[in-house]
N, C-alpha and C. Protein backbone atom coordinates (compact mmCIF):
# COMPACT_ATOMS: atom_id res chain seq x y z
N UNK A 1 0.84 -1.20 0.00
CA UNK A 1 0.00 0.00 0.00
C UNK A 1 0.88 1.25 0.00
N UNK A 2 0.45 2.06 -0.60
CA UNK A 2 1.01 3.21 -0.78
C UNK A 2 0.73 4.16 0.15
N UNK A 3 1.73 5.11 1.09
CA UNK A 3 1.34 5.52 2.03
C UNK A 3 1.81 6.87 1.71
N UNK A 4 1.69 7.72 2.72
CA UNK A 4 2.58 9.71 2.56
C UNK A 4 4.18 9.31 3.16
N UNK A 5 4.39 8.24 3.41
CA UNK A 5 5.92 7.91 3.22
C UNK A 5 6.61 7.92 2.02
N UNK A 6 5.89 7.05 0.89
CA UNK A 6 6.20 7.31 -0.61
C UNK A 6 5.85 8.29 -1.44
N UNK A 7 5.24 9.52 -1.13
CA UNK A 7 5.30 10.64 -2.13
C UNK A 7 6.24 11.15 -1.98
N UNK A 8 7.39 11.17 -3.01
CA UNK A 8 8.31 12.27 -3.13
C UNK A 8 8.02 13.88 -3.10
N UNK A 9 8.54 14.73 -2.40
CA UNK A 9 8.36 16.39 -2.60
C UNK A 9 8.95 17.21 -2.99
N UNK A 10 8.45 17.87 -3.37
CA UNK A 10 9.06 19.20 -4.25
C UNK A 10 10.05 20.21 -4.17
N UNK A 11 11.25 20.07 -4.16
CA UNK A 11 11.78 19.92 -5.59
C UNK A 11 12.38 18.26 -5.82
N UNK A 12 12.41 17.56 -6.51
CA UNK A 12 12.70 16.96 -6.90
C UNK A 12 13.08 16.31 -7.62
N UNK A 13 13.83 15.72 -8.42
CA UNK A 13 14.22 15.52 -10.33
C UNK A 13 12.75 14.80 -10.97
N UNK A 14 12.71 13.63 -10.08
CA UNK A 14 11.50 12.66 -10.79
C UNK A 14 10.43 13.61 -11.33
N UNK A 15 10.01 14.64 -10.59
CA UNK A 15 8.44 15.80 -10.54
C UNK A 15 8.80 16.71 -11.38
N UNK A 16 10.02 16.65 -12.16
CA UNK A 16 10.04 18.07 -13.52
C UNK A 16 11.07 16.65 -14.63
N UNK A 17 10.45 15.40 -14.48
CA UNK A 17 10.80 14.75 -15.77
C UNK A 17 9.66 14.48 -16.40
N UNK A 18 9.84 14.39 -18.07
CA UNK A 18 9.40 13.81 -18.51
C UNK A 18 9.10 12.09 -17.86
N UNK A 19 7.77 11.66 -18.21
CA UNK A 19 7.40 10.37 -17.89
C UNK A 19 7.49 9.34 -19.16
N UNK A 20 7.71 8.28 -18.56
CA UNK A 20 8.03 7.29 -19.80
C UNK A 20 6.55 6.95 -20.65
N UNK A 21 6.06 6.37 -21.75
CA UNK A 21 5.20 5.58 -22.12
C UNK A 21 5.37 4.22 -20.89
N UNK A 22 4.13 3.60 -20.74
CA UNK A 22 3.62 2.22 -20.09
C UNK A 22 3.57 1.63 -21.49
N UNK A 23 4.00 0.44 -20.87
CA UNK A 23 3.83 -0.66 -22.51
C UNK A 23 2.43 -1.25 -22.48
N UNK A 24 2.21 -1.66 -23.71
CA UNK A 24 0.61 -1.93 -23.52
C UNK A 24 0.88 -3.56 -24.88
N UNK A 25 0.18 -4.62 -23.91
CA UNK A 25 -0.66 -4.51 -22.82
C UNK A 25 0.42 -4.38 -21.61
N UNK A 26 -0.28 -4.19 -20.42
CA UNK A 26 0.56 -3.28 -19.07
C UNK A 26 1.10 -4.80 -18.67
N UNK A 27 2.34 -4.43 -17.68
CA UNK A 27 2.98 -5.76 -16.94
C UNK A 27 2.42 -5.98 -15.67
N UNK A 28 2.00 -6.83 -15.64
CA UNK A 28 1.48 -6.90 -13.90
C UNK A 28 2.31 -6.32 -12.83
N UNK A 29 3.23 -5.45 -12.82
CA UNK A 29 3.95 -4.66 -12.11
C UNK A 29 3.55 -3.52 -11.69
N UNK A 30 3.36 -2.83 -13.15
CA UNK A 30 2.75 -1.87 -14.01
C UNK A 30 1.03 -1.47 -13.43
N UNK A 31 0.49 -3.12 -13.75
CA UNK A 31 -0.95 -3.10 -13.01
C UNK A 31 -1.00 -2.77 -11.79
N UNK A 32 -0.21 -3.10 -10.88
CA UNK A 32 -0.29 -2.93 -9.27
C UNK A 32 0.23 -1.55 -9.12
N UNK A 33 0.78 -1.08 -9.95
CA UNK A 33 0.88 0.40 -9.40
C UNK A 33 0.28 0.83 -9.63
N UNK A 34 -0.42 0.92 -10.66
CA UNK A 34 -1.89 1.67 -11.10
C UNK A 34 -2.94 1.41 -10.07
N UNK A 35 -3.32 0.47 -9.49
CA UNK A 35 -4.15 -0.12 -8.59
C UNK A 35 -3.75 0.54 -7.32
N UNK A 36 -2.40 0.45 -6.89
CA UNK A 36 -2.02 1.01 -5.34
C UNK A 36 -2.09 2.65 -5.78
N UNK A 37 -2.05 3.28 -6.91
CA UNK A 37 -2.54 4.83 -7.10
C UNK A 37 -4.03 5.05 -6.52
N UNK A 38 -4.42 4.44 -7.25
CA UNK A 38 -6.37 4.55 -6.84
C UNK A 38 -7.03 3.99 -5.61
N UNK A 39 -5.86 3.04 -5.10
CA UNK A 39 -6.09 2.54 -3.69
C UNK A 39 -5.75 3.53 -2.89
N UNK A 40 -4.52 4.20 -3.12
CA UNK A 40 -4.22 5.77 -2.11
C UNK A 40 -5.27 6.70 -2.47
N UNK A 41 -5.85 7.22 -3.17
CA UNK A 41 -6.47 8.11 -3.10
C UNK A 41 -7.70 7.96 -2.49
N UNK A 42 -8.41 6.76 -3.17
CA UNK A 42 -9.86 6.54 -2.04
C UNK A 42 -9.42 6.31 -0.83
N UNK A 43 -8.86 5.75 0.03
CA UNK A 43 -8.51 5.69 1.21
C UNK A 43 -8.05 7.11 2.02
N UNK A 44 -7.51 7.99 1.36
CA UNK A 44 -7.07 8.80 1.62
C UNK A 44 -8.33 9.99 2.11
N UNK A 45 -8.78 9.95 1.24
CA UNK A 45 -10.45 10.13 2.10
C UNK A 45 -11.21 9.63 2.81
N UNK A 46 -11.18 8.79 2.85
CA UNK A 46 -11.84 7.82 4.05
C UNK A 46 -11.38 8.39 5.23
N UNK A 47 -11.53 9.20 6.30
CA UNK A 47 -11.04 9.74 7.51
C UNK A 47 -10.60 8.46 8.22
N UNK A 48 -11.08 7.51 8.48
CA UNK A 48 -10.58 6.36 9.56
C UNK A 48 -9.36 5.94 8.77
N UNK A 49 -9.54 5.38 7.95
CA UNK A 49 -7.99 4.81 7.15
C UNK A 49 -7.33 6.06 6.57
N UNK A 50 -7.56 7.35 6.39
CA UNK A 50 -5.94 8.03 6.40
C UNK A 50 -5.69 8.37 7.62
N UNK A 51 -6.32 8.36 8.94
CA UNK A 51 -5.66 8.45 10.15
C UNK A 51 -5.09 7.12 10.96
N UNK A 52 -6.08 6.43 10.71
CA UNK A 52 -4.92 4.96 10.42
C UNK A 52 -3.37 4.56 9.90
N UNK A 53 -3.49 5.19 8.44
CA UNK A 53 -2.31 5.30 7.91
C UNK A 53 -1.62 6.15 7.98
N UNK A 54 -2.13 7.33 8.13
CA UNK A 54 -1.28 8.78 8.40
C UNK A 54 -1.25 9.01 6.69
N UNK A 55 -2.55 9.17 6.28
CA UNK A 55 -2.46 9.43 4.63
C UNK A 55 -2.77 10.82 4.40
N UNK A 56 -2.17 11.80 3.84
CA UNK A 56 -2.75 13.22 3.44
C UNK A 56 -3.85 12.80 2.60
N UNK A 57 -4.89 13.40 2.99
CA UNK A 57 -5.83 13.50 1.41
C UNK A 57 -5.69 14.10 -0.05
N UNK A 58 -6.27 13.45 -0.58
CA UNK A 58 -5.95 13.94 -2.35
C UNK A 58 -7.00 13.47 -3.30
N UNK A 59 -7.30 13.74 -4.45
CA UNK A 59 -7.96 13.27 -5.56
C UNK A 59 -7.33 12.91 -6.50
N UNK A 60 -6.09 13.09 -6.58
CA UNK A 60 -5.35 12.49 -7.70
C UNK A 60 -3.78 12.17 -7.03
N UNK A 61 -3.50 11.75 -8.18
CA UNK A 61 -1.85 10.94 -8.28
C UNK A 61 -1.60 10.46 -8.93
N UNK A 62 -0.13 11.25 -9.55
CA UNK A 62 0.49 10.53 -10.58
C UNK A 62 1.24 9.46 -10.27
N UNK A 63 1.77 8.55 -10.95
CA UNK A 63 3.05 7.83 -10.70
C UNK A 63 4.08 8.63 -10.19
N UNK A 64 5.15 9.19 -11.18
CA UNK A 64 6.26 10.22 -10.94
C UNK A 64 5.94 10.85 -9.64
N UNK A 65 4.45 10.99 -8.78
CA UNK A 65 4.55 11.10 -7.66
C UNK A 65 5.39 10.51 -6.36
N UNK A 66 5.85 9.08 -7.25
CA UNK A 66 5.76 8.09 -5.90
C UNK A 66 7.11 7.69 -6.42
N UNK A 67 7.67 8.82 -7.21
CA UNK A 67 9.40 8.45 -8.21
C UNK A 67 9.20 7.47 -8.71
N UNK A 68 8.04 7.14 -9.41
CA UNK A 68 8.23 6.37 -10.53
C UNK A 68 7.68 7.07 -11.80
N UNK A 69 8.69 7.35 -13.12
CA UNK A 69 8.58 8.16 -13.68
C UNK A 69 7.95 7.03 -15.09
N UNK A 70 6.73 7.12 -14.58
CA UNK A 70 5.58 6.51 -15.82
C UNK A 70 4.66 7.01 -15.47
N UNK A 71 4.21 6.67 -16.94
CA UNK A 71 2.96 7.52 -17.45
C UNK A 71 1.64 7.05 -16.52
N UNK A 72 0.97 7.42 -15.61
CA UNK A 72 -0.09 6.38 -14.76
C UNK A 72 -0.63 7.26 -13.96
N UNK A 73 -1.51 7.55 -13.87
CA UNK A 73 -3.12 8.61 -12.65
C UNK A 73 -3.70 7.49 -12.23
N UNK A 74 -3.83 8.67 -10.99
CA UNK A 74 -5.03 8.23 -10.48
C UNK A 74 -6.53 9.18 -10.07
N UNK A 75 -7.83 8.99 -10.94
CA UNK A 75 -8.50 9.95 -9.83
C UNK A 75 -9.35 9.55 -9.52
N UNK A 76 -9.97 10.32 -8.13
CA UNK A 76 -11.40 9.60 -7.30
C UNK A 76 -11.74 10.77 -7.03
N UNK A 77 -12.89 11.61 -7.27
CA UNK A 77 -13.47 12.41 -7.05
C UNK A 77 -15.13 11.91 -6.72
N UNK A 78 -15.49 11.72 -5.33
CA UNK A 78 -16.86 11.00 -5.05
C UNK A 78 -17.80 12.02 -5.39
N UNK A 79 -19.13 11.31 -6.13
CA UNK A 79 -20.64 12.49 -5.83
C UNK A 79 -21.43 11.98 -4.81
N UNK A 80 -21.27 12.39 -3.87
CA UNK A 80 -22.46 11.68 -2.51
C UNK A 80 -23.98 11.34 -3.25
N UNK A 81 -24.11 12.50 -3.55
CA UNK A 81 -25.32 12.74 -4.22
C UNK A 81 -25.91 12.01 -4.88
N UNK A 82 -25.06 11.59 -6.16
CA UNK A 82 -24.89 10.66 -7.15
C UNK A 82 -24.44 9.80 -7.30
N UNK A 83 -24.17 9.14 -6.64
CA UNK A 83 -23.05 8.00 -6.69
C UNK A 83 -22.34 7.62 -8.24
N UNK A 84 -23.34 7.41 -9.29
CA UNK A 84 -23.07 6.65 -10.32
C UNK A 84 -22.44 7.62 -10.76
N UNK A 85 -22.17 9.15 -10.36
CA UNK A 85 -21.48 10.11 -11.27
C UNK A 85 -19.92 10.44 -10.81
N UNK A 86 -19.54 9.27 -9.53
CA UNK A 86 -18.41 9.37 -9.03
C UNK A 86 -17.42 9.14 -10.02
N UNK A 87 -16.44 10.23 -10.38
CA UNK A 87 -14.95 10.07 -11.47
C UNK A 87 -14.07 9.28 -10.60
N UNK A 88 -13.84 8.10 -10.63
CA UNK A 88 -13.15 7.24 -10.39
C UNK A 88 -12.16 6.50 -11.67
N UNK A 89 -10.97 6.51 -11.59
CA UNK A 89 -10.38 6.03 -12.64
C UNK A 89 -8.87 6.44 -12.46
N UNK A 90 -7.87 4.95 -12.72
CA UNK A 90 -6.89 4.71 -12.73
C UNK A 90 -6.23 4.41 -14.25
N UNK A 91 -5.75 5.25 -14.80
CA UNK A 91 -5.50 5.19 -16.27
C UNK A 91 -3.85 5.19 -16.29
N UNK A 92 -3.21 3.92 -17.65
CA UNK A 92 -1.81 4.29 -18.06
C UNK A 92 -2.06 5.39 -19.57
N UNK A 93 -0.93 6.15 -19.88
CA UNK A 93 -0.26 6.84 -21.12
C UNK A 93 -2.10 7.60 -21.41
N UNK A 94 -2.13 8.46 -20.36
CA UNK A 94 -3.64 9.28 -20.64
C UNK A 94 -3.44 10.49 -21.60
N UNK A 95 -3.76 10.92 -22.07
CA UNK A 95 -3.38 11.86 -23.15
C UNK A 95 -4.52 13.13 -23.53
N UNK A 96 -5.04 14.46 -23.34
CA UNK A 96 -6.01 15.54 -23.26
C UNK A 96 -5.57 15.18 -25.02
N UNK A 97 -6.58 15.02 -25.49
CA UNK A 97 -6.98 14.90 -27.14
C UNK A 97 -7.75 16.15 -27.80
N UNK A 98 -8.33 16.79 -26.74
CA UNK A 98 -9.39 18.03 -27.09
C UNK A 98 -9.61 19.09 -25.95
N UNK A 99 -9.76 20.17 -26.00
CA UNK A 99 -10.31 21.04 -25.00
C UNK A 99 -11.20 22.12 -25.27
N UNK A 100 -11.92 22.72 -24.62
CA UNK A 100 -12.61 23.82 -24.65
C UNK A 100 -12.10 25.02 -24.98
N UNK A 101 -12.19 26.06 -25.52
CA UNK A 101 -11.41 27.33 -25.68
C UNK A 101 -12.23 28.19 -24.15
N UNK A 102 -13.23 28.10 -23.36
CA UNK A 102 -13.38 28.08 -22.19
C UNK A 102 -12.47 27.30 -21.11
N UNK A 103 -12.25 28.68 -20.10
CA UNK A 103 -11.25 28.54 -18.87
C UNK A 103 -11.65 28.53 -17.91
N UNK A 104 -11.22 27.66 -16.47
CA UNK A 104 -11.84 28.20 -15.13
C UNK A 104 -10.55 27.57 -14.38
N UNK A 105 -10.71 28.32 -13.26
CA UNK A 105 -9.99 27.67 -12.14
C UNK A 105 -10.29 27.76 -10.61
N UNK A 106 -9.83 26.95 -10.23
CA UNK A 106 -10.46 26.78 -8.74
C UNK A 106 -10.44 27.69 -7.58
N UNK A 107 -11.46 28.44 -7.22
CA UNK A 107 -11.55 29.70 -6.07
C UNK A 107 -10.69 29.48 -5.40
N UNK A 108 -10.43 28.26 -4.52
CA UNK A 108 -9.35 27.72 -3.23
C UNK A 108 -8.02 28.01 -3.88
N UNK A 109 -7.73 27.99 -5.16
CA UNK A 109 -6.40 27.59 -5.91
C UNK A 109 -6.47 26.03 -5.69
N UNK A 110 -5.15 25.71 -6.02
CA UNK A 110 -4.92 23.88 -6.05
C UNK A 110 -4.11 23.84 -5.27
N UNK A 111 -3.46 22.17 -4.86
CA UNK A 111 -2.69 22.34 -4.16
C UNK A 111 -2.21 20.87 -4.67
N UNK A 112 -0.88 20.03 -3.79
CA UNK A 112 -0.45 19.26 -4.63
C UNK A 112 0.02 18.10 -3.13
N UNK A 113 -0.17 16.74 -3.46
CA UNK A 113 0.42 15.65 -2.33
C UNK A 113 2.22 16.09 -2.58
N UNK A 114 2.75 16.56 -3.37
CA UNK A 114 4.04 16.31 -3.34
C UNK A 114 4.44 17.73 -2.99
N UNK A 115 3.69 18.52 -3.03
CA UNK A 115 4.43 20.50 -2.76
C UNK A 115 3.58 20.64 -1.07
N UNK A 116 4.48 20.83 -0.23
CA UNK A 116 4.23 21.15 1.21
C UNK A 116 3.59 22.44 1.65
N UNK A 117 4.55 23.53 0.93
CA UNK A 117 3.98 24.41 1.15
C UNK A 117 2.50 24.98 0.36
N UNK A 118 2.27 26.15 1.27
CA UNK A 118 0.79 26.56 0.62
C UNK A 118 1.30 27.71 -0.16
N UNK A 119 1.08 26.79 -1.79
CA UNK A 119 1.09 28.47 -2.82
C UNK A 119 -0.06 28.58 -3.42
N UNK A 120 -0.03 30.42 -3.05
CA UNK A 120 -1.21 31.07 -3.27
C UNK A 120 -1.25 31.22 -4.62
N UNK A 121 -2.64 31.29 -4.92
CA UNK A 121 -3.16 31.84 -6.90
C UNK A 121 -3.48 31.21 -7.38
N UNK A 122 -4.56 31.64 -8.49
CA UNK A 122 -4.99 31.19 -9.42
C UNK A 122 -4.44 30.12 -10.32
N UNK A 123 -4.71 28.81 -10.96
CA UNK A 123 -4.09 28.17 -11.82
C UNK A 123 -5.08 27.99 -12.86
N UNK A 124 -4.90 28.42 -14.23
CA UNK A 124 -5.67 28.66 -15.34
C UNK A 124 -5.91 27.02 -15.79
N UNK A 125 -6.96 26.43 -15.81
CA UNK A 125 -7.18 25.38 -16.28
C UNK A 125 -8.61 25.47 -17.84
N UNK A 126 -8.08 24.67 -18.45
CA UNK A 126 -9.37 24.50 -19.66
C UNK A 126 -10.77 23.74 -18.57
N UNK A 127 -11.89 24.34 -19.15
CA UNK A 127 -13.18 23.76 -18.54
C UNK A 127 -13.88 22.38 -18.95
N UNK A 128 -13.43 22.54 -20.11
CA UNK A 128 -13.58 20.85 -20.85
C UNK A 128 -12.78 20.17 -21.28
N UNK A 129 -12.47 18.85 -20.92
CA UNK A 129 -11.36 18.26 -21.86
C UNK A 129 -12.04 17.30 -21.83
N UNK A 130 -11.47 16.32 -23.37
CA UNK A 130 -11.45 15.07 -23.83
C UNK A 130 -10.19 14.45 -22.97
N UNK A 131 -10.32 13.08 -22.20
CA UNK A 131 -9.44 12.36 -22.46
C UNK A 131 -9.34 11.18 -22.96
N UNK A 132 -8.28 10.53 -23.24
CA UNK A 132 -8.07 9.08 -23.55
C UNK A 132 -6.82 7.93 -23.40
N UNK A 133 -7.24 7.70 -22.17
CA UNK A 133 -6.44 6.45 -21.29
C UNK A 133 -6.55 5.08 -21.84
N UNK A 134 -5.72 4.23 -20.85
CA UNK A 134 -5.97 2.67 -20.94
C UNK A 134 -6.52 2.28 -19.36
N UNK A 135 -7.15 1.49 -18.71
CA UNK A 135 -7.65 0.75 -17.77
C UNK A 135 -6.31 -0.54 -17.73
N UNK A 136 -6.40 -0.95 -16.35
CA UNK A 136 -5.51 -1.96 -16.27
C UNK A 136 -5.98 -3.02 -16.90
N UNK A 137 -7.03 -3.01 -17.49
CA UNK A 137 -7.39 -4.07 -18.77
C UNK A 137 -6.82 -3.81 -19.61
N UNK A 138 -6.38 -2.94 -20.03
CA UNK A 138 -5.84 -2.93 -21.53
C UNK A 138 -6.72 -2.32 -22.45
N UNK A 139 -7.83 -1.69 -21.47
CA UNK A 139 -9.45 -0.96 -22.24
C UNK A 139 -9.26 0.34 -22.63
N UNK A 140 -9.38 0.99 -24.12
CA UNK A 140 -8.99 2.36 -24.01
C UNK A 140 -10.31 3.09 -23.61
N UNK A 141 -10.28 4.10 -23.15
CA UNK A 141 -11.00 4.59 -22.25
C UNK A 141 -11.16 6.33 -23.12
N UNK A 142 -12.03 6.45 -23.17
CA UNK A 142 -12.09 8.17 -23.79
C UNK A 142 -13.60 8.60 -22.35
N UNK A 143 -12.71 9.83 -21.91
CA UNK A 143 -13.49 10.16 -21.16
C UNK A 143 -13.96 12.16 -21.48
N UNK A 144 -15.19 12.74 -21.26
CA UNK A 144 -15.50 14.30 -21.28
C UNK A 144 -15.73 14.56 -20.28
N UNK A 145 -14.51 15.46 -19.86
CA UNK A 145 -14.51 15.85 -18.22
C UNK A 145 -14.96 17.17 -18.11
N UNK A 146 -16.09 17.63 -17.15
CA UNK A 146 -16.11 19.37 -16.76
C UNK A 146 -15.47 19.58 -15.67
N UNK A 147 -15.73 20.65 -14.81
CA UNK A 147 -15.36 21.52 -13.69
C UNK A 147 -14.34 20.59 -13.29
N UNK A 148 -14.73 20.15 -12.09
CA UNK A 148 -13.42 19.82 -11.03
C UNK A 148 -12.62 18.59 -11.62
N UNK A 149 -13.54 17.47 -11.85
CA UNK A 149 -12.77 16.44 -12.54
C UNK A 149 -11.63 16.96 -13.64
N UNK A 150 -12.04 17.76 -14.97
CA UNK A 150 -11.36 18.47 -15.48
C UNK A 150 -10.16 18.93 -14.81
N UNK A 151 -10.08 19.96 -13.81
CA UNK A 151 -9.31 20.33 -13.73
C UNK A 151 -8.22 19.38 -13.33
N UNK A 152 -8.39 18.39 -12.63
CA UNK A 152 -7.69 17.45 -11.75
C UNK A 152 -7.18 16.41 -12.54
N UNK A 153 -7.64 16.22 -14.00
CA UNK A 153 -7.40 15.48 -14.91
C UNK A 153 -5.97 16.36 -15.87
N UNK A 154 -5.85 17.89 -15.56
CA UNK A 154 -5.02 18.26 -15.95
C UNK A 154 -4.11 18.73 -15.42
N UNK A 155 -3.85 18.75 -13.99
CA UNK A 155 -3.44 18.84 -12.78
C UNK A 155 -2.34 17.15 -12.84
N UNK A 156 -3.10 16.04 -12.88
CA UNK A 156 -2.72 15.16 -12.86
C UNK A 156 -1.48 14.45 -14.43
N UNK A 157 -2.23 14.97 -15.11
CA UNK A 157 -1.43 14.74 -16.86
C UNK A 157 -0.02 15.67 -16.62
N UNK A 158 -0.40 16.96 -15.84
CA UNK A 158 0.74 17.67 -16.39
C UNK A 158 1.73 16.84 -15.41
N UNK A 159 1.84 16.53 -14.26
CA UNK A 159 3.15 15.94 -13.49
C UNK A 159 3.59 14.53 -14.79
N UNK A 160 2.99 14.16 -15.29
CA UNK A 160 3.58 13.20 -16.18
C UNK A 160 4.52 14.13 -17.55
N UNK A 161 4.61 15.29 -17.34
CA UNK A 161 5.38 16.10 -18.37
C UNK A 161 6.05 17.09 -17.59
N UNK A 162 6.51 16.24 -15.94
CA UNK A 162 7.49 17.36 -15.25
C UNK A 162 6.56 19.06 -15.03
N UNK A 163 5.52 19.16 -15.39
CA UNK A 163 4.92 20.60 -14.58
C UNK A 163 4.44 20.18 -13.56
N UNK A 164 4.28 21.55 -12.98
CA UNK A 164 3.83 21.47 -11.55
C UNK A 164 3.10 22.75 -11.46
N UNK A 165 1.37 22.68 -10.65
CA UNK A 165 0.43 23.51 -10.66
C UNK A 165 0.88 24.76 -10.83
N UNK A 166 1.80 24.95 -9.90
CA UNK A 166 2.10 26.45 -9.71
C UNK A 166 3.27 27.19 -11.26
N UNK A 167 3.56 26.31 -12.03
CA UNK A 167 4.18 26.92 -13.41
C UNK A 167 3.07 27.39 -13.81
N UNK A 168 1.68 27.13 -13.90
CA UNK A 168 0.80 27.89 -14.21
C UNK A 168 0.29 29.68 -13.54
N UNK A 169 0.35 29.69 -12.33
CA UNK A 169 0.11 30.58 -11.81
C UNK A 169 0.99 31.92 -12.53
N UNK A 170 -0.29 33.39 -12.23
CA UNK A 170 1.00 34.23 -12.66
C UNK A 170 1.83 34.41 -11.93
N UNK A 171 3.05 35.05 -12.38
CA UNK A 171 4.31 35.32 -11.26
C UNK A 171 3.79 37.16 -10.68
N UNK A 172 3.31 37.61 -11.60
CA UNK A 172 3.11 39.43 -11.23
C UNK A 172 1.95 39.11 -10.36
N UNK A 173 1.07 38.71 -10.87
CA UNK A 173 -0.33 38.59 -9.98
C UNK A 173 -1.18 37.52 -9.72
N UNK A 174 -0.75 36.88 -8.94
CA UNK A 174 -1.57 35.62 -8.45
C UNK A 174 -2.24 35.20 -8.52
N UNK A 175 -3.26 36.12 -8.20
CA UNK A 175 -4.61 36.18 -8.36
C UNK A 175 -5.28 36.86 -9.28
N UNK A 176 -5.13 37.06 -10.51
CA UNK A 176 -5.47 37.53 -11.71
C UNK A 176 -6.36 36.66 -12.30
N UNK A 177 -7.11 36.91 -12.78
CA UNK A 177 -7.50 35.76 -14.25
C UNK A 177 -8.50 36.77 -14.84
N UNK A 178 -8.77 36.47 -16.58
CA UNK A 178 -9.75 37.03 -17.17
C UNK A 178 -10.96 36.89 -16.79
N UNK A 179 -11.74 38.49 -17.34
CA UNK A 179 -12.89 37.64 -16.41
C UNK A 179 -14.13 36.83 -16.66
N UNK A 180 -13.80 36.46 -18.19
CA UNK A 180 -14.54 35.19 -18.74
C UNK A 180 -14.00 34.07 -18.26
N UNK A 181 -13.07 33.40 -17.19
CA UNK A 181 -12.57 32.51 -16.65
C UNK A 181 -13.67 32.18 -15.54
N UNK A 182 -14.43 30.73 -15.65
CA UNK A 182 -15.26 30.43 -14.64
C UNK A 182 -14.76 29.90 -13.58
N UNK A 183 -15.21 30.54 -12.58
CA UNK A 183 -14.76 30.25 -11.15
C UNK A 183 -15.58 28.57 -10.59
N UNK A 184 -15.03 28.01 -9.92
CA UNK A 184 -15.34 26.51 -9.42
C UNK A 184 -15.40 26.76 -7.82
């Protein structure tokens, strides 16, 4: 199990590399890390088992999180509400194929399992994206993400290309954004 012992933090080499391609079909190696990604994150919400484990909470995670520099997410974003509309999904070599020319980003700002400190500002994210993953089946997966999932889907892609939330932010003004940029 993957615990807040294995996230590497920021600065680090693994978190501004490029990530490798996963071979497909995946190696059962390959599979279990993908699996212990999506196993940390739901748990990690679960209040009894991340105080159990001593897990920070999160909605996503890359591989290169955990210094392993492959291509591999994880996200769990629950709808109480809805259940069936919960974004759950552990994907290898995921790839944004399309986006919205509409922007938003998150009121709170973002924040990251591998960056400790709290940086302030805005991070400009697209409001819609296409993606298209593999499942540890070997299933390609095309998913249309809005608001939060979205953002967290690109939050999560970019650590597989060495960025990190805050390369987005401005450096003059933090808290800037246009003001056709929808707020979340």
């Amino acid at each position: 199990m993957i615990t807040t012992k294995n996230i590497i933090i920021d600065p680090h080499d693994t978190l501004r590399a490029r990530a490798k391609e996963v071979s497909n079909p995946i190696s059962n190696e390959d599979k279990e890390i993908l699996r212990n990604l999506l196993d940390y994150v739901i748990a990690s919400q679960d209040d009894e088992l991340a105080e159990k484990y001593g897990l920070k909470p999160g909605i996503g995670l890359a591989a290169p999180q955990i210094n392993v520099s492959k291509r591999m997410i994880a996200v769990h974003i629950p709808n109480y509400e809805n259940p069936e509309d919960t974004v759950s999904y552990a994907l290898y070599n995921p790839k944004i194929i399309s986006n919205s020319a509409a922007k938003c980003y998150l009121a709170g700002g973002e924040g990251c399992l591998s960056v400790e400190e709290q940086i302030q500002g805005y991070v400009p994210r697209y409001s819609k994206i296409k993606v298209v993953g593999y499942n540890e089946n070997n299933e390609k997966i095309t998913l249309s993400l809005t608001g939060l999932p979205a953002v967290c889907f690109q939050h999560e892609i970019d650590h597989l290309n060495g960025i990190m939330f805050y390369d987005h932010i401005n450096k003059e003004n933090p808290f800037s954004v246009p003001e056709d940029y929808e707020k979340l």
